[in-house]
C-alpha atoms as a PDB file:
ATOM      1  CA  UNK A   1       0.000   0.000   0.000  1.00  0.00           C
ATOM      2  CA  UNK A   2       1.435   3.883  -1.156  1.00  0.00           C
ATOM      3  CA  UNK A   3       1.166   5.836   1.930  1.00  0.00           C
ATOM      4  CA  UNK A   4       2.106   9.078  -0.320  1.00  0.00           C
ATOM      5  CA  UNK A   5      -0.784   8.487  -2.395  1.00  0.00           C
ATOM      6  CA  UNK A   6      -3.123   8.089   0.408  1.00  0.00           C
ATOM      7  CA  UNK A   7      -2.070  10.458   2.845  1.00  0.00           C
ATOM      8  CA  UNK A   8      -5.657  11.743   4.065  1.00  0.00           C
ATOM      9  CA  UNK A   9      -6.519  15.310   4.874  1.00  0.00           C
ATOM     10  CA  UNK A  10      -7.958  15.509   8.310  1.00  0.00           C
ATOM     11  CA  UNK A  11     -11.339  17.239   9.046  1.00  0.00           C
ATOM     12  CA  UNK A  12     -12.347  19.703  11.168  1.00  0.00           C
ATOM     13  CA  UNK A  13     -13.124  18.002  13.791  1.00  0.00           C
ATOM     14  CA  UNK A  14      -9.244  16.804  14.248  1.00  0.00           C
ATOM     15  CA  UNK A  15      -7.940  20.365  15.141  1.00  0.00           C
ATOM     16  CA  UNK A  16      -5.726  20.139  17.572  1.00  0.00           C
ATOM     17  CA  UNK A  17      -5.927  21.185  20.707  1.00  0.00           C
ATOM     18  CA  UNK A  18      -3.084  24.599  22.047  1.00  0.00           C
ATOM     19  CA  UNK A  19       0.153  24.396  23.816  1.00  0.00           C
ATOM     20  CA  UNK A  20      -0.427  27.795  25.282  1.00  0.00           C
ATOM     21  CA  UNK A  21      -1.575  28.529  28.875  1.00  0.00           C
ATOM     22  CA  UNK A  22       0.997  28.424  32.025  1.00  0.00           C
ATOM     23  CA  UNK A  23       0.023  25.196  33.507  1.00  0.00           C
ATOM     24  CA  UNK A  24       1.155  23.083  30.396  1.00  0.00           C
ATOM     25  CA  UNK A  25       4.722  24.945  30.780  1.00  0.00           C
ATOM     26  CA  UNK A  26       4.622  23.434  34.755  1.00  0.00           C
ATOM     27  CA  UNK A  27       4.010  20.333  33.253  1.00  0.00           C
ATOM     28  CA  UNK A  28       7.119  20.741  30.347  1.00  0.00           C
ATOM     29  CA  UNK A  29       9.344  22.415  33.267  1.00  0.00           C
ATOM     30  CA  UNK A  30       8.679  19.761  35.499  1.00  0.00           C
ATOM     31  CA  UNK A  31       9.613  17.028  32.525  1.00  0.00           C
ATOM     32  CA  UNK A  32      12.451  18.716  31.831  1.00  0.00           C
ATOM     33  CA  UNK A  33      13.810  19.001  35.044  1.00  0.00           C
ATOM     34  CA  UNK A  34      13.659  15.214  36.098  1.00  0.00           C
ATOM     35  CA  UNK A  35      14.556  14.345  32.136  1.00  0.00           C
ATOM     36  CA  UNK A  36      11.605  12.267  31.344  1.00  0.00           C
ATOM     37  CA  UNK A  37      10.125  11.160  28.709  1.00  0.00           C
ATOM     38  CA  UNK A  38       6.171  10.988  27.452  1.00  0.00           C
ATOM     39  CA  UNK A  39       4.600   8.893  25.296  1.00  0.00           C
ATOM     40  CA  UNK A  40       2.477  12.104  24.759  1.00  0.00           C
ATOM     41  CA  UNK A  41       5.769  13.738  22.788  1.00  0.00           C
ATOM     42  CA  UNK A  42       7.242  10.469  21.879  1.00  0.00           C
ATOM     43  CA  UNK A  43       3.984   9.353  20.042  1.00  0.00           C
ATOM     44  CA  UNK A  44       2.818  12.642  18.614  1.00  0.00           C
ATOM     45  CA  UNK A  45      -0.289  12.544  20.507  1.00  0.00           C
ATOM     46  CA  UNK A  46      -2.961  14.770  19.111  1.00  0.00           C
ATOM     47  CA  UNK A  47      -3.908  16.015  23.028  1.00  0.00           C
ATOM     48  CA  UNK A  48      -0.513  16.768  24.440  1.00  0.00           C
ATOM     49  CA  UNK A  49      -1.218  19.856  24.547  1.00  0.00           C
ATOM     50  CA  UNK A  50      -4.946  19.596  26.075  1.00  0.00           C
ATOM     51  CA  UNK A  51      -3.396  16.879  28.447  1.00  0.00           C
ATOM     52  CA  UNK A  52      -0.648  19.330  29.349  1.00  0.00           C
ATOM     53  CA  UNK A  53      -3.014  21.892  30.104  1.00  0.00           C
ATOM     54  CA  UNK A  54      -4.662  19.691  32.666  1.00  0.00           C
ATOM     55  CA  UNK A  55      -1.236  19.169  34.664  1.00  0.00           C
ATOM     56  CA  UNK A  56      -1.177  15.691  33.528  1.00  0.00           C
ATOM     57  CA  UNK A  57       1.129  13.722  31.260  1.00  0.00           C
ATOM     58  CA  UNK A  58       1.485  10.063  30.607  1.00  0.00           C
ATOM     59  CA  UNK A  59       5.544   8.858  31.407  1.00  0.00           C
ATOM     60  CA  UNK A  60       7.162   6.681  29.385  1.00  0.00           C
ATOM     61  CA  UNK A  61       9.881   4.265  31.150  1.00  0.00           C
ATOM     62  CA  UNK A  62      12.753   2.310  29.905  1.00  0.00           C
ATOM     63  CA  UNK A  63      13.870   4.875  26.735  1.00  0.00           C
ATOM     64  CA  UNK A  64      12.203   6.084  23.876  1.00  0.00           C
ATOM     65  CA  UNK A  65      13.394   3.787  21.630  1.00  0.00           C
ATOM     66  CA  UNK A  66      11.327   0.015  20.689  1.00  0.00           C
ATOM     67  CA  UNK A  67      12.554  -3.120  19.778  1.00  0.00           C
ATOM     68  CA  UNK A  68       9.589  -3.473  17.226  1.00  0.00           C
ATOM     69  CA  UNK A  69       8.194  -1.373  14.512  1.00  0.00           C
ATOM     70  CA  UNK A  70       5.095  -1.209  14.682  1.00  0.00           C
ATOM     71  CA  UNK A  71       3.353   0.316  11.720  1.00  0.00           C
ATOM     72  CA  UNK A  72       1.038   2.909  13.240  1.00  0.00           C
ATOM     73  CA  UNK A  73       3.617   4.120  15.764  1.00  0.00           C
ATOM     74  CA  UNK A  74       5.716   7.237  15.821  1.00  0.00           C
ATOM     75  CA  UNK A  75       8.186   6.089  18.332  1.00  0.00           C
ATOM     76  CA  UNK A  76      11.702   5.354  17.094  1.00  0.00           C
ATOM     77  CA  UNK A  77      12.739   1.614  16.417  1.00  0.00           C
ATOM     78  CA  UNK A  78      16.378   0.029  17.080  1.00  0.00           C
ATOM     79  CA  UNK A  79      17.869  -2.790  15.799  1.00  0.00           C
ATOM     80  CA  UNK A  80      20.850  -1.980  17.670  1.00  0.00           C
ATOM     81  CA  UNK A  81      21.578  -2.361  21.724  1.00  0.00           C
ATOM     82  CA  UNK A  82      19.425  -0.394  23.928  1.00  0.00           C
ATOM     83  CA  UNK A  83      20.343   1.432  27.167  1.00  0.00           C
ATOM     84  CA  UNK A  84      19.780  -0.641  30.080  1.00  0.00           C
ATOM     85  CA  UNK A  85      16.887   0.618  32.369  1.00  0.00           C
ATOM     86  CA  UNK A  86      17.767   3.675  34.325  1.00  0.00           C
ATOM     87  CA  UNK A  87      17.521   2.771  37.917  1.00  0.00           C
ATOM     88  CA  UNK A  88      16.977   6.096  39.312  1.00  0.00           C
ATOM     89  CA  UNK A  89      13.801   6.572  36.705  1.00  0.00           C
ATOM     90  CA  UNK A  90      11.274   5.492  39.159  1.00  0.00           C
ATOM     91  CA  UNK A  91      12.549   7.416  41.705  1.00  0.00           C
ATOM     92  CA  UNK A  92      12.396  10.823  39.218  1.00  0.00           C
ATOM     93  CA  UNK A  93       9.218   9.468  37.941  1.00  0.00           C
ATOM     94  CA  UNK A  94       7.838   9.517  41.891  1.00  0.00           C
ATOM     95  CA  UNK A  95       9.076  13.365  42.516  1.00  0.00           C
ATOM     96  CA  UNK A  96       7.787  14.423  39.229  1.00  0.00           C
ATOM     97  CA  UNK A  97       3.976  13.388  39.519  1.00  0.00           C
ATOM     98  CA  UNK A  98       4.447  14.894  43.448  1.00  0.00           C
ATOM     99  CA  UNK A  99       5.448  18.145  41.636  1.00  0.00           C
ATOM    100  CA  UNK A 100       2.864  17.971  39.560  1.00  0.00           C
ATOM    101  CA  UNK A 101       0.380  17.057  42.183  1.00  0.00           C
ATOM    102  CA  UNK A 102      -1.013  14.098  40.200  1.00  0.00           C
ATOM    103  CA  UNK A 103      -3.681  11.902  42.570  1.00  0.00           C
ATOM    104  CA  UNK A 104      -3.729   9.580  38.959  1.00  0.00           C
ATOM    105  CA  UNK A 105      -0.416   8.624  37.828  1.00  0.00           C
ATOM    106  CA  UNK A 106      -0.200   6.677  34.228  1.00  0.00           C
ATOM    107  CA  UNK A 107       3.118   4.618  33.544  1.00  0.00           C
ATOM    108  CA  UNK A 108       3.871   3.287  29.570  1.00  0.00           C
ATOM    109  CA  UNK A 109       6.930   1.706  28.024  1.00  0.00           C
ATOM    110  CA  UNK A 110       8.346   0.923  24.828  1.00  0.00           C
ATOM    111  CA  UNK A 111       8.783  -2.416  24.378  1.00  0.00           C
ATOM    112  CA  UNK A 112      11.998  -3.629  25.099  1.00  0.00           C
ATOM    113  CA  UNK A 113      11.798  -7.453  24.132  1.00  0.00           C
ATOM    114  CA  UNK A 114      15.623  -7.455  24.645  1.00  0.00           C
ATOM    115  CA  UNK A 115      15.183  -7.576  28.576  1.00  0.00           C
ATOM    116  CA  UNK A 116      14.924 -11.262  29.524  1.00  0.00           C
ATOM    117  CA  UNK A 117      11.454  -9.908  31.549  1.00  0.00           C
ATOM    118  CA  UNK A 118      10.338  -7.438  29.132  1.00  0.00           C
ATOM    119  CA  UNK A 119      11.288  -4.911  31.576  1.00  0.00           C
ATOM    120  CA  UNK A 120       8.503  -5.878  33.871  1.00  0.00           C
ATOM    121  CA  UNK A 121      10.659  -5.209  36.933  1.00  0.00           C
ATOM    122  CA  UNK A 122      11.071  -1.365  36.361  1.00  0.00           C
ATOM    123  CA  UNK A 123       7.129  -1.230  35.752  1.00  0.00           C
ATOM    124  CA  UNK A 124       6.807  -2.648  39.233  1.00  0.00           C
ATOM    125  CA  UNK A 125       9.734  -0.797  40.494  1.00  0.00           C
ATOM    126  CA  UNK A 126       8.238   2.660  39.290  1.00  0.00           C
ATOM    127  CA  UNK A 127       4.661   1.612  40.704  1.00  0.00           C
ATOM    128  CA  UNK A 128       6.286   1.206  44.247  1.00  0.00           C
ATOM    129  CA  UNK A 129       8.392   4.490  44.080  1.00  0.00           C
ATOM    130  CA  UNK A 130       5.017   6.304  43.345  1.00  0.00           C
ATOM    131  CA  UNK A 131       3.571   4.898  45.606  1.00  0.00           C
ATOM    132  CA  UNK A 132       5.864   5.369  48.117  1.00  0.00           C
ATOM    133  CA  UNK A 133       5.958   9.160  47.385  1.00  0.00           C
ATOM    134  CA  UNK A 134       2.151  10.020  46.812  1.00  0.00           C
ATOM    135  CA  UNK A 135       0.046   7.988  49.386  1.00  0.00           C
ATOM    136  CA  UNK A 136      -2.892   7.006  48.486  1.00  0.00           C
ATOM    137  CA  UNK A 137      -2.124   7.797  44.464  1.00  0.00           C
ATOM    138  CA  UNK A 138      -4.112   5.521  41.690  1.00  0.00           C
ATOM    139  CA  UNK A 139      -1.946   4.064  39.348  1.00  0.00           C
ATOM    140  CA  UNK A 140      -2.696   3.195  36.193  1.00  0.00           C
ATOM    141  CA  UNK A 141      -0.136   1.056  34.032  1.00  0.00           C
ATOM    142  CA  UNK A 142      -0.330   0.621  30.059  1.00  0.00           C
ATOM    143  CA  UNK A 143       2.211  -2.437  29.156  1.00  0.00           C
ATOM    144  CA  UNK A 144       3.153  -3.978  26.363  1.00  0.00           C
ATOM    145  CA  UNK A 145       2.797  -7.936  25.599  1.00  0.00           C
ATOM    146  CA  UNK A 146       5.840  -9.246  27.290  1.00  0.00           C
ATOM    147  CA  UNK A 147       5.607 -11.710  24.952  1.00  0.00           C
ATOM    148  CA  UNK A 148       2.963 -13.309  26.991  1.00  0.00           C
ATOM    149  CA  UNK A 149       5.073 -13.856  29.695  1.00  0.00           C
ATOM    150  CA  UNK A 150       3.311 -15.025  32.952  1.00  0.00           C
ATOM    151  CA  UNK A 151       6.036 -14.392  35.381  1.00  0.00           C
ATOM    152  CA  UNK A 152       6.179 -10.452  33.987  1.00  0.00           C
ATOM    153  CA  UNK A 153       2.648 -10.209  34.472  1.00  0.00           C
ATOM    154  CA  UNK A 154       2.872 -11.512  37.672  1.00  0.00           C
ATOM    155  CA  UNK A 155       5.799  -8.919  38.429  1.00  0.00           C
ATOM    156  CA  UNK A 156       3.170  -5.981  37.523  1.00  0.00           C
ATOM    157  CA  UNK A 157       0.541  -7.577  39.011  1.00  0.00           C
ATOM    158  CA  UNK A 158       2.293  -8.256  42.878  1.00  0.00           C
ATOM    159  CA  UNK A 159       2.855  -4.098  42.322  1.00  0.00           C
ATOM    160  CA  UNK A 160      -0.960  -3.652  42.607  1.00  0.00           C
ATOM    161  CA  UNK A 161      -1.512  -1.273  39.844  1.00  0.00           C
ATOM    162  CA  UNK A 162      -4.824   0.404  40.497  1.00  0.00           C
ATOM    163  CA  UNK A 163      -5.850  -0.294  36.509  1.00  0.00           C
ATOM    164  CA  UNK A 164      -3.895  -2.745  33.949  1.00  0.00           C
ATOM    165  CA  UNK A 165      -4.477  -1.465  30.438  1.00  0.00           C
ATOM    166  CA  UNK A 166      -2.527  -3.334  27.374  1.00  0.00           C
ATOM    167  CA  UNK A 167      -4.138  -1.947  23.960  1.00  0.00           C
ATOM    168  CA  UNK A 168      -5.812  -5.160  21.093  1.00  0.00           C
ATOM    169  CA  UNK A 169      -4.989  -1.340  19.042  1.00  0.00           C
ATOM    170  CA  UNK A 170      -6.567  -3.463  15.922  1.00  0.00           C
ATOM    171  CA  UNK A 171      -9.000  -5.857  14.445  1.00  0.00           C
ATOM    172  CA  UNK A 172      -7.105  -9.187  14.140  1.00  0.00           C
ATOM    173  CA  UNK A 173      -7.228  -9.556  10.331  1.00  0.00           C
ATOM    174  CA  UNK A 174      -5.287  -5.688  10.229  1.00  0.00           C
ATOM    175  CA  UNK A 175      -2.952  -7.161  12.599  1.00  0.00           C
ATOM    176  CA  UNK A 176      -0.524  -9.089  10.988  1.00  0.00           C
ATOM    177  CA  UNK A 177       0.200  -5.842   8.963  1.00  0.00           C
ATOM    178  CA  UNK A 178      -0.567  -2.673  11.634  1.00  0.00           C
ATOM    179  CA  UNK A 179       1.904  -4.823  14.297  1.00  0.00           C
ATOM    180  CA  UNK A 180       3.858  -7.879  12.581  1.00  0.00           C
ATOM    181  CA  UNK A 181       5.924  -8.584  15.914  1.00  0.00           C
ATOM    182  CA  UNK A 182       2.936  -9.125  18.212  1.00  0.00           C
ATOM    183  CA  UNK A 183      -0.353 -11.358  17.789  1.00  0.00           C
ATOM    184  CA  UNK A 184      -3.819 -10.788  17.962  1.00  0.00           C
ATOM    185  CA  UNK A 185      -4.839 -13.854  20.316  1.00  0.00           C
ATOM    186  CA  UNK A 186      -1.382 -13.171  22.698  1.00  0.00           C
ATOM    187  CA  UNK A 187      -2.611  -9.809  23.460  1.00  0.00           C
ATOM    188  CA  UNK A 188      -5.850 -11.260  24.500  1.00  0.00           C
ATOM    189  CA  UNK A 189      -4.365 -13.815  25.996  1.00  0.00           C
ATOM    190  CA  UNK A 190      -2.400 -11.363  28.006  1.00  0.00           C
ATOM    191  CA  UNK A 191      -5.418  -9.781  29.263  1.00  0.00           C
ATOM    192  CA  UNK A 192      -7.196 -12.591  30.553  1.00  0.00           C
ATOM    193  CA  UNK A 193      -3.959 -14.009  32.571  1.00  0.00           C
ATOM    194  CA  UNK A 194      -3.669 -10.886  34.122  1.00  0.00           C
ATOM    195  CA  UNK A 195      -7.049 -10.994  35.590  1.00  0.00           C
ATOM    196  CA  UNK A 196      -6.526 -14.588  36.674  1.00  0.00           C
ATOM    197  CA  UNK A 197      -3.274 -13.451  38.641  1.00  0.00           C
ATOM    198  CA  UNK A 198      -5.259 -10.442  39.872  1.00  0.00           C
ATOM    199  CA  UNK A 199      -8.903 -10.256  39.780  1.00  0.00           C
ATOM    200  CA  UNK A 200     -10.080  -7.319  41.315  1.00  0.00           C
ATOM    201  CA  UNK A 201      -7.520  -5.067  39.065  1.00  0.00           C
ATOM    202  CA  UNK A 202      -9.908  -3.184  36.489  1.00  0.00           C
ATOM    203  CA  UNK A 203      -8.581  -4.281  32.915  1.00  0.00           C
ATOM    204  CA  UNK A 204      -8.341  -1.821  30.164  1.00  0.00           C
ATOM    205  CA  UNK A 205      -7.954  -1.761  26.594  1.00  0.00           C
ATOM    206  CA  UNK A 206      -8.438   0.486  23.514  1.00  0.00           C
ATOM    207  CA  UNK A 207      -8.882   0.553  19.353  1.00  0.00           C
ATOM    208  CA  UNK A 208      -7.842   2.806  16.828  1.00  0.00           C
ATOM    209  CA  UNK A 209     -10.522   3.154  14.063  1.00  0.00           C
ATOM    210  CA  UNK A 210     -10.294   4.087  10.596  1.00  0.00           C
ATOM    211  CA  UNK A 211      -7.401   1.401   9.734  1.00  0.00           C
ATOM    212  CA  UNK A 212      -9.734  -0.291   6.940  1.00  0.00           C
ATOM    213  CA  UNK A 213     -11.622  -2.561   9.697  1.00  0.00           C
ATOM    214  CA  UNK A 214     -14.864  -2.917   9.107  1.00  0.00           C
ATOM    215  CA  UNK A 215     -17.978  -2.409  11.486  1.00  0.00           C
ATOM    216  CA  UNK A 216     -18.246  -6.649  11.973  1.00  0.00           C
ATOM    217  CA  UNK A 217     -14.625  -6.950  12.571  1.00  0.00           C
ATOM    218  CA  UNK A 218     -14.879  -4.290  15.105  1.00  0.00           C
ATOM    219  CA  UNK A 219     -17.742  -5.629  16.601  1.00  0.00           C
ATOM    220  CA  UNK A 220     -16.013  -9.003  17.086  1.00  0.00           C
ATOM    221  CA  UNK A 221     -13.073  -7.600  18.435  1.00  0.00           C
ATOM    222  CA  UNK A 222     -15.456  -5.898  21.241  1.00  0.00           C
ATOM    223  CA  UNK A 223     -16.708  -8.926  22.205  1.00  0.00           C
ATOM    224  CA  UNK A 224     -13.012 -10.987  22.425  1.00  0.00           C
ATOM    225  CA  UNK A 225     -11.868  -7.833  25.041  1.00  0.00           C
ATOM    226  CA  UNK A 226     -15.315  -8.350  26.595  1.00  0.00           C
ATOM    227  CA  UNK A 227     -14.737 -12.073  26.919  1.00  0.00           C
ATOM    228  CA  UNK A 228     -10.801 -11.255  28.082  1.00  0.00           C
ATOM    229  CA  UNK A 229     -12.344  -9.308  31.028  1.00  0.00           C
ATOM    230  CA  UNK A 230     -11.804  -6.211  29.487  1.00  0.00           C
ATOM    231  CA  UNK A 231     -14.744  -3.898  31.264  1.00  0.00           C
ATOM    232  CA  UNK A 232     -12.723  -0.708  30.148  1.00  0.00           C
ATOM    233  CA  UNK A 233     -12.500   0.848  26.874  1.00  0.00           C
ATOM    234  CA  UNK A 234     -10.772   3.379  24.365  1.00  0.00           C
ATOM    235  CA  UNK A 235     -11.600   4.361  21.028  1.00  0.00           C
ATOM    236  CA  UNK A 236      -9.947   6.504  18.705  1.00  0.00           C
ATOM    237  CA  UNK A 237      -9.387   7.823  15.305  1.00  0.00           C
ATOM    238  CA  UNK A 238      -5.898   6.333  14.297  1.00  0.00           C
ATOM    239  CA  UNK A 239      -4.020   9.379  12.616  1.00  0.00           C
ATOM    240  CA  UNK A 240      -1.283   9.002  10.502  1.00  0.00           C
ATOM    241  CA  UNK A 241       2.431  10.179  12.051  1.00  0.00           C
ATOM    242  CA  UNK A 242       3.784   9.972   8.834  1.00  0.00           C
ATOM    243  CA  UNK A 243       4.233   9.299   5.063  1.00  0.00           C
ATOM    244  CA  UNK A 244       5.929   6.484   5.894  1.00  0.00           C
ATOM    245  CA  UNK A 245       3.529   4.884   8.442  1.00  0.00           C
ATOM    246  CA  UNK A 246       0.273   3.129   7.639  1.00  0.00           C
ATOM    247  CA  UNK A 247      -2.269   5.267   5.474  1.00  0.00           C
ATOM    248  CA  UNK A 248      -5.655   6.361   7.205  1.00  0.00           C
ATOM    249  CA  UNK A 249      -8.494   4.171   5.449  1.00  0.00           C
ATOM    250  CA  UNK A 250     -11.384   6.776   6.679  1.00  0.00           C
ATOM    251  CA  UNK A 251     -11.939   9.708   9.187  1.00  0.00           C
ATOM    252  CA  UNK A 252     -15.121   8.779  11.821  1.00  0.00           C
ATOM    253  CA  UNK A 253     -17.057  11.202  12.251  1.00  0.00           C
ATOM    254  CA  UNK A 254     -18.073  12.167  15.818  1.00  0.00           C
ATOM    255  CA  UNK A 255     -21.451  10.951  15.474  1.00  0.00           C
ATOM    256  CA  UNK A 256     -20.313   7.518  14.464  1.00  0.00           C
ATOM    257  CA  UNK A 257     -17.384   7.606  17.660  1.00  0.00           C
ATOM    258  CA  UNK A 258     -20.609   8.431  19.788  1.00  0.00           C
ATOM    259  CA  UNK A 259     -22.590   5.353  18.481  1.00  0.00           C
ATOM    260  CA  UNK A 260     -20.027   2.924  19.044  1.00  0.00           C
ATOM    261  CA  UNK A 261     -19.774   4.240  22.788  1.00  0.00           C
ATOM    262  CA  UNK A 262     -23.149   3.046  23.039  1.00  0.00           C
ATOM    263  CA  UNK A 263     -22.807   0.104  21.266  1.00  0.00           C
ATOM    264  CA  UNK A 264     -19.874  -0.414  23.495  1.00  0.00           C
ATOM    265  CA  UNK A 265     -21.601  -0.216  26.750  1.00  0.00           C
ATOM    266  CA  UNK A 266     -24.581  -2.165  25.576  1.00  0.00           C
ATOM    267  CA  UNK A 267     -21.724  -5.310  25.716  1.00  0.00           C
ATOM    268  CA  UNK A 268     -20.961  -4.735  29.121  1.00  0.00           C
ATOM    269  CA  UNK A 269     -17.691  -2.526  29.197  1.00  0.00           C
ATOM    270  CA  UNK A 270     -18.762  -0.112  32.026  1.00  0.00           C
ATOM    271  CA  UNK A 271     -16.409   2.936  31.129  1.00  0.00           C
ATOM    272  CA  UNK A 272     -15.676   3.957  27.086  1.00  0.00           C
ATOM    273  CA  UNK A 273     -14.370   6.870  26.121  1.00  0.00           C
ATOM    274  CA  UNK A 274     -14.989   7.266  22.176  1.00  0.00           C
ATOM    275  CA  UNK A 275     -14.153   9.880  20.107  1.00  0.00           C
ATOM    276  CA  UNK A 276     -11.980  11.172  17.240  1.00  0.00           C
ATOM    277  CA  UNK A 277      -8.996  12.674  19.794  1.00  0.00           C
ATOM    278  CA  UNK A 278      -9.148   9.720  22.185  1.00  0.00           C
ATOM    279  CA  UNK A 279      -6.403   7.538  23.286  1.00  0.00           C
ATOM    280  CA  UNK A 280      -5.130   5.001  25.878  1.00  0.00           C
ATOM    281  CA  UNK A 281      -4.870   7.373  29.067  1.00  0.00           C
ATOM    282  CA  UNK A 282      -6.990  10.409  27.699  1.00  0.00           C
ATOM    283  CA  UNK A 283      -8.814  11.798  31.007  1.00  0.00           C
ATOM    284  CA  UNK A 284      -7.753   8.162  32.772  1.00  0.00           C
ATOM    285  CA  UNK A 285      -8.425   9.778  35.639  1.00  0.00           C
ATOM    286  CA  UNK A 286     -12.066  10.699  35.214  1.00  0.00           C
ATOM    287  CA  UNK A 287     -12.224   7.162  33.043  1.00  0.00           C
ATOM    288  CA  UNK A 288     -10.963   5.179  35.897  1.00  0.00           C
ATOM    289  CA  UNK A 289     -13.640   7.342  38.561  1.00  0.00           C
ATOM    290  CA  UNK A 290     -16.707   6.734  35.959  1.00  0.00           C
ATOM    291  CA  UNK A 291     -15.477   2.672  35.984  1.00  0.00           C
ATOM    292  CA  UNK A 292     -15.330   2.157  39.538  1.00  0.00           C
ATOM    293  CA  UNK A 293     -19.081   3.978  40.429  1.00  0.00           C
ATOM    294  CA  UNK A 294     -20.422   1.004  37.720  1.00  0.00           C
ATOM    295  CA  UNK A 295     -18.754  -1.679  38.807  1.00  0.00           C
END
């Protein structure tokens, strides 16, 4: 497929939001002072600047380079070695969201299949620091596969994340394509381990629409997160980072985002946010409140 020749214009309703006002230059101060990264700036996320504006930010942990290359993903990928975690992260990663007075802390990583537990440990390691430095803080982590492994997951799971989110991201006939180094069934497969090592952790996942699914194979892949124990959701309009990334299929209109919230919550997932600007940890925090008065 030519992404030149189908690079999409984007509608109106994709503006994005500002970078202006003086609490989202706390938030870059504070970011720049501990030297951390976001998957906000890392990603090109269409909100950072709305997020920013809130005082929030989601930190990304163990560099800001991958081990895959995923097709829809801005993040850089490296064939070559990789930096060893950074063992005083978590600890900059705790005085940072204090700084930033964050009651809802969100914690991401690249995915670093070259650590022999998928970097698991640092995940848990950050968790604790947090936690340590902001009692009574909810956590929310968003990890990748570990190539299924059940002693990472158990790693995150004795950390007692308040929320464990890993993204499906796509319909499992896109997926081979959209992300050739992971699988469709080990991501739901990671899921519903998870909630078998820890059951009362809400699970979380999220889609990006307008790869060239269609509606059934969306619908289906609703129903394998419901059946994972997903019972939170995410929605979103994939957008294009580059030329050289996977071309948009179609744009959903905000109408359509709203109808597949409802069809969403007609399944059973008790919190979905939908809509064209949505992502993994947009407004987690109000996500995760709206969740837990359902459940």
């Amino acid at each position: 497929m030519n992404a030149e020749m189908t690079y999409k214009k984007k509608p109106s309703w994709l503006r994005m939001p500002t970078m202006g006002s003086e609490e989202a230059a706390k938030v870059r101060s504070i970011l720049r002072k501990y030297s951390l990264d976001t998957v906000c700036r890392q990603a090109k996320c269409p909100n950072l600047g709305h997020c920013f504006q809130r005082g929030t930010a989601t930190f990304l942990i163990l560099g800001n380079r991958c081990t895959r290359s995923c097709r829809y993903c801005a993040i850089e990928h490296s064939e070559g070695t990789l930096d060893p975690p950074d063992a005083n992260e978590p600890g900059r990663i705790a005085e940072a969201s204090a700084e930033m007075n964050l009651r809802y802390v969100v914690i991401t990583s690249v995915t670093r299949d070259d650590l022999r537990d998928g970097g698991a440990g640092h995940f848990a390691g950050t968790v604790e620091a947090v936690r340590r430095k902001i009692p009574g803080v909810r956590i929310e982590v968003l990890t990748p596969d570990f190539q299924g492994s059940e002693d990472a997951l158990r790693t995150i799971a004795n950390s007692e994340p308040d929320v464990f989110n890993h993204n499906l991201e796509t319909v499992e006939r896109l997926f081979p394509d959209i992300r050739p180094e992971a699988s469709y069934g080990m991501s739901l497969d990671v899921i519903e381990l998870y909630g078998r090592l820890s059951p009362s952790t809400p699970r979380k996942s999220g889609l990006m629409l307008g790869l060239g699914e269609t509606e059934k194979e969306i619908i289906i892949a609703l129903k394998n997160l419901r059946e994972s124990g997903v019972t939170m959701l995410t929605l979103g309009q994939y957008l294009q980072p580059s030329r050289l990334h996977w071309p948009v299929d179609r744009y959903l209109t905000p109408d359509e985002f709203e109808a597949w919230r409802d069809e969403a919550l007609t399944m059973g997932f008790v919190s979905v946010a939908s809509g064209p600007l949505v992502r993994s940890s947009f407004h987690a925090d109000e996500n995760f409140v709206m969740g837990a008065k359902k459940s």
